[in-house]
N, C-alpha and C. Protein backbone atom coordinates (compact mmCIF):
# COMPACT_ATOMS: atom_id res chain seq x y z
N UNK A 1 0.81 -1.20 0.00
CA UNK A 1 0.00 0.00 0.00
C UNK A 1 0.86 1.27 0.00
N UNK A 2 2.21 1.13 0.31
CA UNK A 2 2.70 2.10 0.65
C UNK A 2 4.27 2.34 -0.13
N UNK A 3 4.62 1.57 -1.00
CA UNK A 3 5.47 1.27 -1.71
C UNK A 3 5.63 2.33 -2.72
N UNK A 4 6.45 2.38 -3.63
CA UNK A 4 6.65 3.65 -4.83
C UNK A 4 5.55 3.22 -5.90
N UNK A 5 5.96 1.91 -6.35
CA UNK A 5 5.65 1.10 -7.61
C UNK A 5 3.76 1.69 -7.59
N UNK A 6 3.19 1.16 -6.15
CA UNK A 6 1.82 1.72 -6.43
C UNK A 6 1.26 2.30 -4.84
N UNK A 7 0.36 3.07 -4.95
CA UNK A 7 -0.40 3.04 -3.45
C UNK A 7 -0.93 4.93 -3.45
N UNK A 8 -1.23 5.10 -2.50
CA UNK A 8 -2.25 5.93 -2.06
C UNK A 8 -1.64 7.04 -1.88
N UNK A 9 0.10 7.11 -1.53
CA UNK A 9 0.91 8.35 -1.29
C UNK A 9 1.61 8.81 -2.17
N UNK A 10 1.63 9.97 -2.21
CA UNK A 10 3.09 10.52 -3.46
C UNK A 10 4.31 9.83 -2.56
N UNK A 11 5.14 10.45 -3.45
CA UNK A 11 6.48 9.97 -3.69
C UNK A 11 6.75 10.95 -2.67
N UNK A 12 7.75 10.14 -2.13
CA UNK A 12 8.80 11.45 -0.94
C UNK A 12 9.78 12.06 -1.30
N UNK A 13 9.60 13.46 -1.47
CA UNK A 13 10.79 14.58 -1.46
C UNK A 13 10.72 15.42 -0.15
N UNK A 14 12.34 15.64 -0.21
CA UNK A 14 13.01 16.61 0.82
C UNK A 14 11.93 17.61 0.99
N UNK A 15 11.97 18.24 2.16
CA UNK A 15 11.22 19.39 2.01
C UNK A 15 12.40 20.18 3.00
N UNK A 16 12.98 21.30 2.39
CA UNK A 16 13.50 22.23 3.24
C UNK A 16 13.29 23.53 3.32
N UNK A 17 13.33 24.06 4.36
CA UNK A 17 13.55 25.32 5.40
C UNK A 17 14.42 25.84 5.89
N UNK A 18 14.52 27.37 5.99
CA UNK A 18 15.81 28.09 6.36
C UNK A 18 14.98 29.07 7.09
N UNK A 19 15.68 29.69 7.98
CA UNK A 19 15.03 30.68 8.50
C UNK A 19 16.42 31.60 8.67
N UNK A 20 16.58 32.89 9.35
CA UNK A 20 17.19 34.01 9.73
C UNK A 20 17.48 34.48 10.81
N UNK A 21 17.99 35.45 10.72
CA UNK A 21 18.37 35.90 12.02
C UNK A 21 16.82 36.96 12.48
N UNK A 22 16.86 36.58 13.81
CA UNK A 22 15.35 37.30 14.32
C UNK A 22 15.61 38.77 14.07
N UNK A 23 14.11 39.26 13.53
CA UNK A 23 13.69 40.70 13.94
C UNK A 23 14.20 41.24 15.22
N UNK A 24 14.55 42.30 15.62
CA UNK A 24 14.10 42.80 16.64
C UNK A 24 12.69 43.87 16.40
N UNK A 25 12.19 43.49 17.57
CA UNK A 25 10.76 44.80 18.02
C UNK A 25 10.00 44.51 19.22
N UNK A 26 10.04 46.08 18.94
CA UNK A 26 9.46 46.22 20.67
C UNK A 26 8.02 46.34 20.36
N UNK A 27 7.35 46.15 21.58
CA UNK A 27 6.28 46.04 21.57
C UNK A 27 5.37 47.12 22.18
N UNK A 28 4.47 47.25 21.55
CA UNK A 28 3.92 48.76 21.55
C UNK A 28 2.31 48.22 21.53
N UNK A 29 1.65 48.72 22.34
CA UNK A 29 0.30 49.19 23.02
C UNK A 29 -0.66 49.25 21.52
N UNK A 30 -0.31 50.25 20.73
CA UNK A 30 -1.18 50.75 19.85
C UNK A 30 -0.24 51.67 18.75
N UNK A 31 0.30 50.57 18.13
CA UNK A 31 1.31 50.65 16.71
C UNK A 31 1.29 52.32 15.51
N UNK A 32 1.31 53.03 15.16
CA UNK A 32 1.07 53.55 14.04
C UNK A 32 1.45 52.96 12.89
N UNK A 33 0.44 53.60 11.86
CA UNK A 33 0.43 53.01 10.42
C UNK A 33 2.14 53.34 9.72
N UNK A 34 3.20 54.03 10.05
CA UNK A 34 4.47 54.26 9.80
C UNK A 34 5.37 53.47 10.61
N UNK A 35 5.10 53.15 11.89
CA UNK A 35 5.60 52.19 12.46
C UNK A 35 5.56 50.77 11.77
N UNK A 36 4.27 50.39 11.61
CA UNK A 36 3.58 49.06 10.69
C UNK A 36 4.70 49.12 9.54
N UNK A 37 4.55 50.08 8.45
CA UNK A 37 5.09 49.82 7.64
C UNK A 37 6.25 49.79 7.45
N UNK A 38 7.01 50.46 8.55
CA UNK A 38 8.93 50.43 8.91
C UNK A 38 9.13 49.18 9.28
N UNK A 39 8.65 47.85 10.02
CA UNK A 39 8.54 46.98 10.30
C UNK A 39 8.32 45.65 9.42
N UNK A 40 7.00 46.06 8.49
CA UNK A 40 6.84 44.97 7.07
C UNK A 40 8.36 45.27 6.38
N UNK A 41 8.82 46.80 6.02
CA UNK A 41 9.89 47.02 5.33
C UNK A 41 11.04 46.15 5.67
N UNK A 42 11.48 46.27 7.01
CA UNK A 42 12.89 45.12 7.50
C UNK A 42 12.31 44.11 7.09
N UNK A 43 11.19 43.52 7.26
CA UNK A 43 10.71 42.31 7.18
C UNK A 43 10.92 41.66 5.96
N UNK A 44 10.55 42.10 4.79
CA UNK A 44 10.57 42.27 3.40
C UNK A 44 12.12 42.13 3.14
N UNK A 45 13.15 43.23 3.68
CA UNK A 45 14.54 43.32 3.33
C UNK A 45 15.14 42.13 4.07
N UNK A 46 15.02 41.37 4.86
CA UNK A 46 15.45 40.60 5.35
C UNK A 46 15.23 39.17 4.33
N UNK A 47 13.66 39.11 4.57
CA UNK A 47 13.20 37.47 3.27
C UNK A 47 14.03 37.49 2.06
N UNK A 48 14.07 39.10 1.57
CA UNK A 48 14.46 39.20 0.24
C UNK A 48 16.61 38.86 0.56
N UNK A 49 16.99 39.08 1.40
CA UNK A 49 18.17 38.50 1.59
C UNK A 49 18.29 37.15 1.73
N UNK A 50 17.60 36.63 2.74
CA UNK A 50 17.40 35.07 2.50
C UNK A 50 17.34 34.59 1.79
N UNK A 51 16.31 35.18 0.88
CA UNK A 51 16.06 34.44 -0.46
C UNK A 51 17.62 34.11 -1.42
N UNK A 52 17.97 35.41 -1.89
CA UNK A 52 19.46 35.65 -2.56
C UNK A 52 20.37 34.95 -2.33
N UNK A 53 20.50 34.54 -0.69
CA UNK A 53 21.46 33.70 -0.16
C UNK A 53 21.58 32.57 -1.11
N UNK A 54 20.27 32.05 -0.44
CA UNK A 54 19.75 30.58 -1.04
C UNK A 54 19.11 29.57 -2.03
N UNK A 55 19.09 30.92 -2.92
CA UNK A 55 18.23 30.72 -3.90
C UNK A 55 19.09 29.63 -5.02
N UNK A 56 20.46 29.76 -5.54
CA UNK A 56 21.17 28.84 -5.84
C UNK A 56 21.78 28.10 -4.96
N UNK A 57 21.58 26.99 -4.24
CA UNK A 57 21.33 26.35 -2.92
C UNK A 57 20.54 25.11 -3.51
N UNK A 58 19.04 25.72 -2.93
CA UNK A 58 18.28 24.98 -2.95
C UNK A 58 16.88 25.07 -4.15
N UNK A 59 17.10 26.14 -5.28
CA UNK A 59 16.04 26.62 -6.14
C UNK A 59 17.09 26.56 -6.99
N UNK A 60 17.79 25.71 -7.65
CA UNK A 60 19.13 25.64 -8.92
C UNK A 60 18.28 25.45 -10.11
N UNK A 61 16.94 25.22 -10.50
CA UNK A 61 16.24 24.56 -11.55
C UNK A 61 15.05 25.56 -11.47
N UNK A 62 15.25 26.83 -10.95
CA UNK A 62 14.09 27.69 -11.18
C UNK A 62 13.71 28.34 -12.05
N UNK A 63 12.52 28.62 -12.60
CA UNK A 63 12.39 29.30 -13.87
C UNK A 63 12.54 30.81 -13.70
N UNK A 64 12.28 31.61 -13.03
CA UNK A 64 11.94 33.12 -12.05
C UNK A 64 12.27 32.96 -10.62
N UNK A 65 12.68 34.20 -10.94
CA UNK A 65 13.06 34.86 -9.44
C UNK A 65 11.98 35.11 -8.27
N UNK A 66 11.59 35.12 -7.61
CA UNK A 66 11.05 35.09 -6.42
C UNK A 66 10.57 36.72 -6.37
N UNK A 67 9.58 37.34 -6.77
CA UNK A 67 9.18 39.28 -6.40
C UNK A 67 8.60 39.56 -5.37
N UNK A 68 9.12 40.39 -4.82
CA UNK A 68 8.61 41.42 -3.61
C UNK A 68 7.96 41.85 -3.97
N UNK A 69 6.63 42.23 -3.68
CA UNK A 69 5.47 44.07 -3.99
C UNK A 69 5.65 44.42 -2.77
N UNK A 70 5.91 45.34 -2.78
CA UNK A 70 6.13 46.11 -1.82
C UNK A 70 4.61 47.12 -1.66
């Protein structure tokens, strides 16, 4: 039932994950909308470094690059 040849499951691939170095932030009562968005911004600049790192790594057979909207 559980074999490659036939059965009920896909096939097993790797699945990997990377993560970063943590945010810092403080924590605030009642945020402003410029605060919010100074915050998505690191957030954003950070993934988008990760990404770059790793992208020939573990995405070597990709068709496109990975886009931010900002």
């Amino acid at each position: 039932m559980f074999n490659y040849n036939f059965g009920m499951l896909p096939h097993r691939k790797a699945i990997v994950s990377v993560s970063g170095e943590p945010i810092p932030v403080e924590q605030c009562e009642e945020p402003t909308s410029a605060q919010i968005d100074q915050l998505h911004e690191t957030y954003i600049q950070h993934l988008e470094a990760l990404y770059n790192k790793y992208k020939d790594v573990y995405a070597k057979g990709r068709k496109s690059d990975m886009r931010f909207v900002r």
